[in-house]
C-alpha atoms as a PDB file:
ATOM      1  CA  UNK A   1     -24.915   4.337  22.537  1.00  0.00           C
ATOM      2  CA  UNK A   2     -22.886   4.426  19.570  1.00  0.00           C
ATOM      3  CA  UNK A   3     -23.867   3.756  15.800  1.00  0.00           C
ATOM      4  CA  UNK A   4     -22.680  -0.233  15.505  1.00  0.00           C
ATOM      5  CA  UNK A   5     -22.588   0.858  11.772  1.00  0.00           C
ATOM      6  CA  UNK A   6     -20.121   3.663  12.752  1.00  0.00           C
ATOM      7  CA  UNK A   7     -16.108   2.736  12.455  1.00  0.00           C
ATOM      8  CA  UNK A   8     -13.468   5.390  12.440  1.00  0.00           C
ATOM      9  CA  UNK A   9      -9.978   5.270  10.821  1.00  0.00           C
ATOM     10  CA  UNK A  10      -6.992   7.045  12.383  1.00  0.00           C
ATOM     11  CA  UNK A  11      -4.382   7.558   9.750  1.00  0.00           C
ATOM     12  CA  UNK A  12      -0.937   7.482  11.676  1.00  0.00           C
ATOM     13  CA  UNK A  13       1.451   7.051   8.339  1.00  0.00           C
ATOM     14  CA  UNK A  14       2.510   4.877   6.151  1.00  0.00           C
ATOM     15  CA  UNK A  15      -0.068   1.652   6.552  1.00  0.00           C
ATOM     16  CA  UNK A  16      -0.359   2.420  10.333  1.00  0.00           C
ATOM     17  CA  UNK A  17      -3.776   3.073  11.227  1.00  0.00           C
ATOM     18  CA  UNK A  18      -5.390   2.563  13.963  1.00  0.00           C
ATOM     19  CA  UNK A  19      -9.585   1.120  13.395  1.00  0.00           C
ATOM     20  CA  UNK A  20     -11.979   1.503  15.871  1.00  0.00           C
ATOM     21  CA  UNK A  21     -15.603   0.052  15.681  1.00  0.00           C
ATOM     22  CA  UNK A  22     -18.131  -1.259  18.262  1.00  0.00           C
ATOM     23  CA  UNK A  23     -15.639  -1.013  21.285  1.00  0.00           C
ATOM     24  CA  UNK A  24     -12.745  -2.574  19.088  1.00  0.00           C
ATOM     25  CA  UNK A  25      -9.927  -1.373  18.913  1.00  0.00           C
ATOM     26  CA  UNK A  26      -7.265  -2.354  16.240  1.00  0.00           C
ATOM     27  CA  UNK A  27      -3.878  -1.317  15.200  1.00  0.00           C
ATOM     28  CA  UNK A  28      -2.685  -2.301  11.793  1.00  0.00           C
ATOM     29  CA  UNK A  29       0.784  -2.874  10.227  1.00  0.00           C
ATOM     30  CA  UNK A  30       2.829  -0.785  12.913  1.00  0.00           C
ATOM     31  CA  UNK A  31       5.646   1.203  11.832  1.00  0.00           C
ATOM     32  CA  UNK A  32       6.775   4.479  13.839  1.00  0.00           C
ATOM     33  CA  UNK A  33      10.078   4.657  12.299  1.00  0.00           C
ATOM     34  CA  UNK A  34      10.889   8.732  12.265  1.00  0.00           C
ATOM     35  CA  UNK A  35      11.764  10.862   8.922  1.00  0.00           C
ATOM     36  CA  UNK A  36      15.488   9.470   7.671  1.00  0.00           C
ATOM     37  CA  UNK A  37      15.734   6.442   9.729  1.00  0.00           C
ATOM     38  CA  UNK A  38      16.178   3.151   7.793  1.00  0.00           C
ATOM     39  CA  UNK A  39      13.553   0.698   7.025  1.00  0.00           C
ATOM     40  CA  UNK A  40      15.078  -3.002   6.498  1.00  0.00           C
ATOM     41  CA  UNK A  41      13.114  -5.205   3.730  1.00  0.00           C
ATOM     42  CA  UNK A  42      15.753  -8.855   3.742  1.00  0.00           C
ATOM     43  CA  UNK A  43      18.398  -9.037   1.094  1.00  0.00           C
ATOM     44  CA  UNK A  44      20.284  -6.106   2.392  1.00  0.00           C
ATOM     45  CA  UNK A  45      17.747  -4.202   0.812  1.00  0.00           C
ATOM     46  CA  UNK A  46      15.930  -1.043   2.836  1.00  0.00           C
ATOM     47  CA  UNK A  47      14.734   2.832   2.303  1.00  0.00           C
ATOM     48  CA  UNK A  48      14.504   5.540   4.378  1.00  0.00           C
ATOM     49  CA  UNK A  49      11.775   7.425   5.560  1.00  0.00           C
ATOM     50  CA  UNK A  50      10.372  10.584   4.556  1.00  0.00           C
ATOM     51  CA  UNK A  51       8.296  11.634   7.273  1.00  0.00           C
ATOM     52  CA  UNK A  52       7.439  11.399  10.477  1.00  0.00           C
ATOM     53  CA  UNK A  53       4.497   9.278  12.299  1.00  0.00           C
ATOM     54  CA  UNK A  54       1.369  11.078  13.499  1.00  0.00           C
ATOM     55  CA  UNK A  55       1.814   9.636  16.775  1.00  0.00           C
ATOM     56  CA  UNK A  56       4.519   8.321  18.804  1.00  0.00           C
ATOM     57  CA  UNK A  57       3.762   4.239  20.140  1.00  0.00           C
ATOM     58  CA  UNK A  58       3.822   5.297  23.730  1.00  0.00           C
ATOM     59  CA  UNK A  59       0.460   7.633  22.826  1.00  0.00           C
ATOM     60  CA  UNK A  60      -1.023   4.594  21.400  1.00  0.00           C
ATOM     61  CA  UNK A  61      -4.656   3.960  23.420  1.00  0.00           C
ATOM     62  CA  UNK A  62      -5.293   0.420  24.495  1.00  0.00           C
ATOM     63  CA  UNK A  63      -5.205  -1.747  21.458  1.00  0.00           C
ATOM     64  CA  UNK A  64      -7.104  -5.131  21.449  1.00  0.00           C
ATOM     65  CA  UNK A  65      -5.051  -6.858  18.649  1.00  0.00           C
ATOM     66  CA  UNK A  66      -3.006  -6.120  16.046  1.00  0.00           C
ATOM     67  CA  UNK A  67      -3.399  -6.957  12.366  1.00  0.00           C
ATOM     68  CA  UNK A  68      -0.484  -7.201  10.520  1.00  0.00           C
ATOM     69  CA  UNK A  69      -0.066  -7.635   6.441  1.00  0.00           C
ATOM     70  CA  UNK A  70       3.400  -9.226   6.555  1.00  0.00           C
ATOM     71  CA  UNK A  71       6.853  -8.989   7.723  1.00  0.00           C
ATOM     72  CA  UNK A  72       8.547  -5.789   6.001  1.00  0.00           C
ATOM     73  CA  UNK A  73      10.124  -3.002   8.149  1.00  0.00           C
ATOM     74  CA  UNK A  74       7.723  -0.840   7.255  1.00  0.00           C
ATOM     75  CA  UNK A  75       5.072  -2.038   8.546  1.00  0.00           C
ATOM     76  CA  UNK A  76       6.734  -4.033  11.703  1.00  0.00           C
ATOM     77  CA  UNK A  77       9.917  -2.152  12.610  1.00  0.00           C
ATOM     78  CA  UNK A  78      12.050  -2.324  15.974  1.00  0.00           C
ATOM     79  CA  UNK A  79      10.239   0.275  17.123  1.00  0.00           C
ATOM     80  CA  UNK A  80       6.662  -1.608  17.484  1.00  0.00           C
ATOM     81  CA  UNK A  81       9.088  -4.677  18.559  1.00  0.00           C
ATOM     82  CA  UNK A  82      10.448  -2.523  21.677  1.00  0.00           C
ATOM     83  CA  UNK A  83       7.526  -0.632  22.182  1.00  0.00           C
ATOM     84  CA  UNK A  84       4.268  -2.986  22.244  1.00  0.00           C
ATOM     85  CA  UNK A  85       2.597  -4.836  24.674  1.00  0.00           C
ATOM     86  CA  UNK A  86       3.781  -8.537  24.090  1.00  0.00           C
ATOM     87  CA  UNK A  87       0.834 -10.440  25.025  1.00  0.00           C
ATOM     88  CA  UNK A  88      -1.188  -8.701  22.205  1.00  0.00           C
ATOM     89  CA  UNK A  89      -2.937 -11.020  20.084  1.00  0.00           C
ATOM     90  CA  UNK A  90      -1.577 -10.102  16.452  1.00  0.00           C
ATOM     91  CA  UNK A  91      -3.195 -11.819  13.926  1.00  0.00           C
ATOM     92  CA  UNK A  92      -0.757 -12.183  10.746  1.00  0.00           C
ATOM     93  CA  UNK A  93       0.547 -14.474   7.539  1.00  0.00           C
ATOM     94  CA  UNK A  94       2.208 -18.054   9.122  1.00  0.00           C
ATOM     95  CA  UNK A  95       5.163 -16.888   8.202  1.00  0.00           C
ATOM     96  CA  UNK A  96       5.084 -13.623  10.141  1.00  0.00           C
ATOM     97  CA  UNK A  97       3.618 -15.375  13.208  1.00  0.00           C
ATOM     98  CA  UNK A  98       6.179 -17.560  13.873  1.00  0.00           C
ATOM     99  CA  UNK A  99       8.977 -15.066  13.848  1.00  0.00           C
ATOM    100  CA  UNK A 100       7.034 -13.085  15.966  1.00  0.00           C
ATOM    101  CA  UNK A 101       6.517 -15.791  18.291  1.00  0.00           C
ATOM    102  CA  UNK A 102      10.486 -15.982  18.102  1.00  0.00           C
ATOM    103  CA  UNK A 103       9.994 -12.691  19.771  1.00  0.00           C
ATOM    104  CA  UNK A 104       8.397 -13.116  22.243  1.00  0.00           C
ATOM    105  CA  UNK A 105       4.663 -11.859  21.122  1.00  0.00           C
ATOM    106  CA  UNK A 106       3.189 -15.192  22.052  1.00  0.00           C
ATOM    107  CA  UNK A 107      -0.194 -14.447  20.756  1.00  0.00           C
ATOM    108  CA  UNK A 108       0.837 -14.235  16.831  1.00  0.00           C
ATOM    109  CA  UNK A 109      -1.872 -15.795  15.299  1.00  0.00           C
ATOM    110  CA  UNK A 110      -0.357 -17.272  11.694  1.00  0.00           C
ATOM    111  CA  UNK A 111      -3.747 -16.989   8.903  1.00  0.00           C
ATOM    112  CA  UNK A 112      -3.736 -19.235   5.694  1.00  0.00           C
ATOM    113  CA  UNK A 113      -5.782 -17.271   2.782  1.00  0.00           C
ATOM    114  CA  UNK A 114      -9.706 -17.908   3.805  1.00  0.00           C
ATOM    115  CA  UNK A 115      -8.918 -18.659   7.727  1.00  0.00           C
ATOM    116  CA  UNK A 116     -10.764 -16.632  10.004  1.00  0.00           C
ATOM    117  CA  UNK A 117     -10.512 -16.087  13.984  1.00  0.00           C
ATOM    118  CA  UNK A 118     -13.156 -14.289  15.906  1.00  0.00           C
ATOM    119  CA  UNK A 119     -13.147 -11.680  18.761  1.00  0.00           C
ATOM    120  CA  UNK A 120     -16.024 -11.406  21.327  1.00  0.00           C
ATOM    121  CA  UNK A 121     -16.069  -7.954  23.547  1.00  0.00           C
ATOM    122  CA  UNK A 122     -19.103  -6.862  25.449  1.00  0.00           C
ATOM    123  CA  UNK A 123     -21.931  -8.863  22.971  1.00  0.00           C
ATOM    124  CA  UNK A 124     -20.147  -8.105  20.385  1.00  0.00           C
ATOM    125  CA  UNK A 125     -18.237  -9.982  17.577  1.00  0.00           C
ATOM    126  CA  UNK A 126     -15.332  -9.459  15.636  1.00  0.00           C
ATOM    127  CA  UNK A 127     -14.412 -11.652  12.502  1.00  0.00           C
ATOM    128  CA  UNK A 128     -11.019 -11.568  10.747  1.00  0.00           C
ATOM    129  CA  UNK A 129     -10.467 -13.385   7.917  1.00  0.00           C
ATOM    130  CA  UNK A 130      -6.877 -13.418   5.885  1.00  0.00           C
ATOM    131  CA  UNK A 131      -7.483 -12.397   2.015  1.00  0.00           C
ATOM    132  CA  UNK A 132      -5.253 -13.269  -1.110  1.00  0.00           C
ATOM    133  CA  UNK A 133      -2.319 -10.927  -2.111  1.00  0.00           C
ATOM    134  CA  UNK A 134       0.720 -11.073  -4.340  1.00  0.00           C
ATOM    135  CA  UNK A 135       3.686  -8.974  -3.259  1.00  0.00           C
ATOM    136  CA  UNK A 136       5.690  -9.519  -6.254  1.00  0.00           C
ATOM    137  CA  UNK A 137       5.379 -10.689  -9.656  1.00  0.00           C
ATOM    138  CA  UNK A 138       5.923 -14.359 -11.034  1.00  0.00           C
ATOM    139  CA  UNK A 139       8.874 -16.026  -9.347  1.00  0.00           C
ATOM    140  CA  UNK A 140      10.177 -13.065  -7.899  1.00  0.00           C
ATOM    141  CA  UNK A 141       7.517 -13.380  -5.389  1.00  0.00           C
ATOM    142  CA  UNK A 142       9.416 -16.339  -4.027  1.00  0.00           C
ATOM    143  CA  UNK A 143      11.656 -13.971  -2.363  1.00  0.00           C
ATOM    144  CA  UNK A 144       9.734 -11.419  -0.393  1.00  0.00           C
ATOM    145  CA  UNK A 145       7.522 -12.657   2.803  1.00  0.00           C
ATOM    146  CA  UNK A 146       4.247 -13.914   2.443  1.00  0.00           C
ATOM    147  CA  UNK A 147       1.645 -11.088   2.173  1.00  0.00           C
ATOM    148  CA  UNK A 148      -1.888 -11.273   3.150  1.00  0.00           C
ATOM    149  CA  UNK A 149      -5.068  -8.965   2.988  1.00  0.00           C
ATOM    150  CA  UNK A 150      -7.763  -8.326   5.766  1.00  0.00           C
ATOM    151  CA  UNK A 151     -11.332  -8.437   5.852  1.00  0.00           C
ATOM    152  CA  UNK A 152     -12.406  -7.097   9.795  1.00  0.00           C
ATOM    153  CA  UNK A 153     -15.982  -7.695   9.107  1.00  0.00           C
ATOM    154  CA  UNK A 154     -18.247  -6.037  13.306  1.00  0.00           C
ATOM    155  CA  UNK A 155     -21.453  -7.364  14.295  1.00  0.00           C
ATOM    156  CA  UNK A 156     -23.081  -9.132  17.340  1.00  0.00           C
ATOM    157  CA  UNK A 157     -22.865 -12.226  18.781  1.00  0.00           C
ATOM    158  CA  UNK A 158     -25.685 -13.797  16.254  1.00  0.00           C
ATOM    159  CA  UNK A 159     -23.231 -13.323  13.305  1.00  0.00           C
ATOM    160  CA  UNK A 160     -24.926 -10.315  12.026  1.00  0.00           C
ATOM    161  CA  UNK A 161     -22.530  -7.822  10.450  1.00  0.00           C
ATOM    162  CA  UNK A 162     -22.856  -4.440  11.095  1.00  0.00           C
ATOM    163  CA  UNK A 163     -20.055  -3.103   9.266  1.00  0.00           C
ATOM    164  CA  UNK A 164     -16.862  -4.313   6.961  1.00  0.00           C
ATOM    165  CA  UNK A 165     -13.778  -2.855   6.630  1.00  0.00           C
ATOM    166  CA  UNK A 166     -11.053  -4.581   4.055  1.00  0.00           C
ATOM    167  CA  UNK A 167      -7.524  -4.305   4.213  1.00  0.00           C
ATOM    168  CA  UNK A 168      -5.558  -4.656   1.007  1.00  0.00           C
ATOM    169  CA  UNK A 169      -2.437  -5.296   2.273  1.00  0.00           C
ATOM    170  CA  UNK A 170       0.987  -4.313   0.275  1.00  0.00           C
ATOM    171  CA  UNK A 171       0.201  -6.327  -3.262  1.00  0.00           C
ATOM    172  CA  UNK A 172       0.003  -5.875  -7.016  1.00  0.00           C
ATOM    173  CA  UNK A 173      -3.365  -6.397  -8.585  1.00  0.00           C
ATOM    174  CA  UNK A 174      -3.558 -10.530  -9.277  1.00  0.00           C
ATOM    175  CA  UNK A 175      -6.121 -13.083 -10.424  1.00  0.00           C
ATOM    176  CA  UNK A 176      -6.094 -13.877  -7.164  1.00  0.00           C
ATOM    177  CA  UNK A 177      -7.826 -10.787  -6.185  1.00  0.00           C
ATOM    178  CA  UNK A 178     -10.828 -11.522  -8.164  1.00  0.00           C
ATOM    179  CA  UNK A 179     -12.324 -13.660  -5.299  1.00  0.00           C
ATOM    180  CA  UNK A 180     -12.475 -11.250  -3.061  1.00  0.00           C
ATOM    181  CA  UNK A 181     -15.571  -9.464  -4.008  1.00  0.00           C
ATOM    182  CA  UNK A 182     -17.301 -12.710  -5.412  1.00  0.00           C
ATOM    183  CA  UNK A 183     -16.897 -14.027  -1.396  1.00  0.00           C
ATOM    184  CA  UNK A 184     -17.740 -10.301   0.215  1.00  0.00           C
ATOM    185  CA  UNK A 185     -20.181  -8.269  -2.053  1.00  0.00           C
ATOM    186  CA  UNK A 186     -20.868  -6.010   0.095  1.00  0.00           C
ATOM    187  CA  UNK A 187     -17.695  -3.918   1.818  1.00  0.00           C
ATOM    188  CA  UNK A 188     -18.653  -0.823   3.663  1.00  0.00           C
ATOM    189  CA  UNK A 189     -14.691   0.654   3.375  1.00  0.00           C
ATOM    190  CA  UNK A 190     -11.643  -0.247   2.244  1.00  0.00           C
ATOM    191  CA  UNK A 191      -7.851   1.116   2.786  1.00  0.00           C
ATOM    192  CA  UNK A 192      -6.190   0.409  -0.378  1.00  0.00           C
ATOM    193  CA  UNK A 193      -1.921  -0.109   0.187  1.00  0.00           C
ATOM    194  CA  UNK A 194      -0.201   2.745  -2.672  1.00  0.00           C
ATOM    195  CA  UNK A 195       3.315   3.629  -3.312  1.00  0.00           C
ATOM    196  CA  UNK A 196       4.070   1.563  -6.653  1.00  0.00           C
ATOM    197  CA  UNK A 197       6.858   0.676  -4.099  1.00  0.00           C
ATOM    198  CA  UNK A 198      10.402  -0.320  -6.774  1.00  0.00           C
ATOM    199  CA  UNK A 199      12.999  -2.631  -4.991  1.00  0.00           C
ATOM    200  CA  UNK A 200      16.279  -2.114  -6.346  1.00  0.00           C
ATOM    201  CA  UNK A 201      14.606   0.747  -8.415  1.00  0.00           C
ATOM    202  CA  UNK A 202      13.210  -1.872 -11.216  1.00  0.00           C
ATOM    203  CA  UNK A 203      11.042  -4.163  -9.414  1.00  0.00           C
ATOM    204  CA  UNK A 204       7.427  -3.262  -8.732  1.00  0.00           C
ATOM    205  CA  UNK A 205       6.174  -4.679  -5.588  1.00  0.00           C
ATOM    206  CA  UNK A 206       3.079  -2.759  -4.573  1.00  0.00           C
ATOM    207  CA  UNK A 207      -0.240  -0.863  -6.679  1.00  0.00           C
ATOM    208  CA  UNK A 208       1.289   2.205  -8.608  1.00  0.00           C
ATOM    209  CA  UNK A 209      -2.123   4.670  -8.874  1.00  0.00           C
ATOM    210  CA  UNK A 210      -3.183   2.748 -12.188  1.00  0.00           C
ATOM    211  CA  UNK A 211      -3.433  -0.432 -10.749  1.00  0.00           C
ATOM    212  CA  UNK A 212      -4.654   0.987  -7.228  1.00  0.00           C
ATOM    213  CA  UNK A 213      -7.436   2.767  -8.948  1.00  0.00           C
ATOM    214  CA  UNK A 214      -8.602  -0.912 -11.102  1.00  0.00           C
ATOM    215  CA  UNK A 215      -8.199  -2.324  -7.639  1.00  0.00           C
ATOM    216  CA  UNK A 216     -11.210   0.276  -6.284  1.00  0.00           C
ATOM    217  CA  UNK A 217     -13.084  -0.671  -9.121  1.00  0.00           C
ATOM    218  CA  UNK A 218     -12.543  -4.858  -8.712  1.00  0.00           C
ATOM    219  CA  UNK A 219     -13.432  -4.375  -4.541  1.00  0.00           C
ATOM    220  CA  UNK A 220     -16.535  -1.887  -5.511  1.00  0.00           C
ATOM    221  CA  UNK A 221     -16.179  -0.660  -1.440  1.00  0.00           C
ATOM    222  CA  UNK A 222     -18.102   2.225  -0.582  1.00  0.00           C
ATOM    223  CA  UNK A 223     -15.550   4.444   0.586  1.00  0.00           C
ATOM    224  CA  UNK A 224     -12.137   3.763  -0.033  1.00  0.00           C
ATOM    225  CA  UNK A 225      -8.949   5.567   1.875  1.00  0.00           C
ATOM    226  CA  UNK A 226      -5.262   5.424   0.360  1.00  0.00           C
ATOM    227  CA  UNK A 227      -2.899   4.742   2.677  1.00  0.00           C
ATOM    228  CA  UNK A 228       0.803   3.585   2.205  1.00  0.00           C
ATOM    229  CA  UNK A 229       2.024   5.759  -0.704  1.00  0.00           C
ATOM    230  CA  UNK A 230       4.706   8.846   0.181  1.00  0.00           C
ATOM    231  CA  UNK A 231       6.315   7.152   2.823  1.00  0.00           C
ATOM    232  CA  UNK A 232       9.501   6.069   1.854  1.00  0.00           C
ATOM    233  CA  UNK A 233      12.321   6.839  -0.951  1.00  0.00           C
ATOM    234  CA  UNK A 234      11.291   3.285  -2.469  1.00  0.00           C
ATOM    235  CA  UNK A 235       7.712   4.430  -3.474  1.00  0.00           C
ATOM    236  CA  UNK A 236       7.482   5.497  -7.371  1.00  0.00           C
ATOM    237  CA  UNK A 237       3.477   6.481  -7.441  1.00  0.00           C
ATOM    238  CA  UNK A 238       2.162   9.483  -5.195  1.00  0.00           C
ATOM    239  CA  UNK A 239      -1.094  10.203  -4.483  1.00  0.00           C
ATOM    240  CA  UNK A 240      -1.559  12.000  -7.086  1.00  0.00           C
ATOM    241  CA  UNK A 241      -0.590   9.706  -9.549  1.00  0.00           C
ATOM    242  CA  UNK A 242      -3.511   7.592  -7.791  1.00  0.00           C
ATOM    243  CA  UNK A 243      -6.062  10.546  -7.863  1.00  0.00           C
ATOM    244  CA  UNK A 244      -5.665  10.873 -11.835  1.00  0.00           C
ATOM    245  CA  UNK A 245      -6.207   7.351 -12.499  1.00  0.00           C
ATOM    246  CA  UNK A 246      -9.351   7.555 -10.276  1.00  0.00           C
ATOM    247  CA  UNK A 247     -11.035  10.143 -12.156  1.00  0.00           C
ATOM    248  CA  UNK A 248     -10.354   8.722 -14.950  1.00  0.00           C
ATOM    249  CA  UNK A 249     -12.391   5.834 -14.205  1.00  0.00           C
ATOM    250  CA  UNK A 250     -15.441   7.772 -12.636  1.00  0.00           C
ATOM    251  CA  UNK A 251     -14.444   6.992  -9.233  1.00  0.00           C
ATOM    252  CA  UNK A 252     -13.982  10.118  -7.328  1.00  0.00           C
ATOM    253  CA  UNK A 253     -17.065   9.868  -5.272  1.00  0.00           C
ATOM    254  CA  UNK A 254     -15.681   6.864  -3.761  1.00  0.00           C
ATOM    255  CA  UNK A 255     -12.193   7.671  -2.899  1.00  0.00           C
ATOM    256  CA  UNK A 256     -11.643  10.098   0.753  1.00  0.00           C
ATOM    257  CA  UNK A 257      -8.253  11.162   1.062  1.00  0.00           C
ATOM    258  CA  UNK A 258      -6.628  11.723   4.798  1.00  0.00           C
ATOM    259  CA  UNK A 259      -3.770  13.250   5.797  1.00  0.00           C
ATOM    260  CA  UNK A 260      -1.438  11.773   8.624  1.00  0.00           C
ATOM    261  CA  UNK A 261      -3.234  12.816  11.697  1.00  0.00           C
ATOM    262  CA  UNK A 262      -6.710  13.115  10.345  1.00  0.00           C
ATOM    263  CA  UNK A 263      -9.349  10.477  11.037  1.00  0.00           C
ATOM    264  CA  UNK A 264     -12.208   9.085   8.792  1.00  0.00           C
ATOM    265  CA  UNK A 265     -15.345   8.227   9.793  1.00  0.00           C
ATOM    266  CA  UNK A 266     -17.035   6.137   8.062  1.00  0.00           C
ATOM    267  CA  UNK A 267     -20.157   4.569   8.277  1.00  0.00           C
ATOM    268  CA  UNK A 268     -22.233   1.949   6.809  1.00  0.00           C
ATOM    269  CA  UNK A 269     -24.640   1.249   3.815  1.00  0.00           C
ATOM    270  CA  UNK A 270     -27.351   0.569   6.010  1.00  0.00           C
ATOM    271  CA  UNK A 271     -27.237   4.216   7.581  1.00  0.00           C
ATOM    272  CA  UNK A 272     -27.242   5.984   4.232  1.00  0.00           C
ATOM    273  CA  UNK A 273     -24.875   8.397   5.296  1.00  0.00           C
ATOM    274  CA  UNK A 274     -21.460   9.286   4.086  1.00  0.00           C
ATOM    275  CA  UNK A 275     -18.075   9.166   5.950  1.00  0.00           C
ATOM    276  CA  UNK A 276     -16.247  12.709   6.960  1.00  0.00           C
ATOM    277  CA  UNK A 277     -12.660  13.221   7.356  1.00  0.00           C
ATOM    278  CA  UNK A 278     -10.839  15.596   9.703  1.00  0.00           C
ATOM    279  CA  UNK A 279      -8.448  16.003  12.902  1.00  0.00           C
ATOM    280  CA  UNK A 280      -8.942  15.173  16.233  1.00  0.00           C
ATOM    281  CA  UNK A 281      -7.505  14.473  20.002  1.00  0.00           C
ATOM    282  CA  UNK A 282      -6.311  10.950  20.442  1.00  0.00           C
END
């Protein structure tokens, strides 16, 4: 029987992962887009990729549900519109859900900041609640889609969690933020949304690697994975950008980095063990 404190995190590309934990298993933000095809963002505004996803969406294994930050073509692009299964539950930002609906994925679930939805499979229990984020700054944020975080938070039936995983999302570090850890002190991992993404080349619209760092400090998660930073012409802030910033605030032994096509396992506090990264068949 598997470790119910166990989760693993396969990094497809961009914020595409896919999370699996206690017989879950999730697929977040899906974007298989290939290297130099177009992403579309509203306003007549989009980038082009730079690489190419780990895996294609017909490999994809059976997915339970889909948990989706907001509605950018990065992270939802025509590709997961064609290619997924349509009765997928896909739980998502209001505004997302109903244009999804408009699709034809029936099951969009639409979050408010602090809703929650649970999923039962084999005696056990999955909890999803939708976190704050802020996807652009002051009014400006008026004209980009809502953006929410995640907090998957595995355990049984009794309520008991086993393990939590936390989802940034594509935001700036906020106020708003501050909650987070005052409402879940204890987060086993998190996957922490890069890029210092610059629409129209001026405006900043997700962490550059100073604020992504301050953000692993404020969400004090065990282990933390960047994801969502090299992607696309529109990000300003690499990795490494990120990595420097994290040493300079003494948090190195915190931070695992994984390539596209790796997977991170990760396991909880109560094990006293440390995650591992490296490749494997999917």
């Amino acid at each position: 029987m598997s470790d119910p404190t166990e989760a693993s995190v396969y990094f497809i590309g961009n914020a595409t992962t896919l999370i699996r934990c206690q017989g879950f298993t999730l697929l977040t933000d899906p974007n298989f887009l290939h290297r130099g095809q177009r992403a579309y963002l509203g306003w007549g505004i989009s980038t082009r990729r730079r690489t190419d996803p780990a895996m294609e969406i017909g490999r994809l294994p059976a997915i339970d549900a889909v948990v989706l930050s907001h509605m950018h073509g990065d992270h939802w692009d025509r590709v997961a519109r064609q290619g997924l299964d349509r009765r997928l539950p896909i739980f998502t930002t209001p505004h997302a859900a109903e244009r999804l609906r408009r699709q034809g994925f029936g099951n969009a679930i639409g979050l408010s900041t602090w809703q929650d939805r649970v999923m039962l499979r084999d005696g056990r229990r999955l909890k999803i609640t939708a976190l704050p984020a802020r996807h652009a700054p002051g009014p400006a944020e008026r004209l980009l889609p809502p953006v929410m975080g995640g907090m998957l938070e595995f355990g049984g039936e009794d309520g008991k969690v086993d393990l939590r995983l936390h989802i940034s999302g594509d935001t700036l570090l906020d106020d708003r933020l501050n909650a987070i850890p005052r409402r879940f002190p204890d987060i086993d991992v998190a996957l922490v949304h890069l890029g210092g993404t610059k629409l129209l080349g001026t405006l900043l619209v997700t962490m550059d690697g100073m604020q992504g760092a301050q953000w692993v400090e404020l969400i004090g998660a065990d282990h933390t994975v960047p994801v969502h930073y090299d992607d696309y012409e529109a990000f300003s802030s690499g990795l490494d950008d990120f990595r420097r910033h994290v040493n300079r605030l003494g948090l190195a032994d915190r931070v695992h980095y994984v390539a596209r096509g790796e997977t991170y396992h990760v396991l909880g506090r109560r094990t006293g063990r440390a995650g591992r990264a490296g490749r494997e068949s999917h």
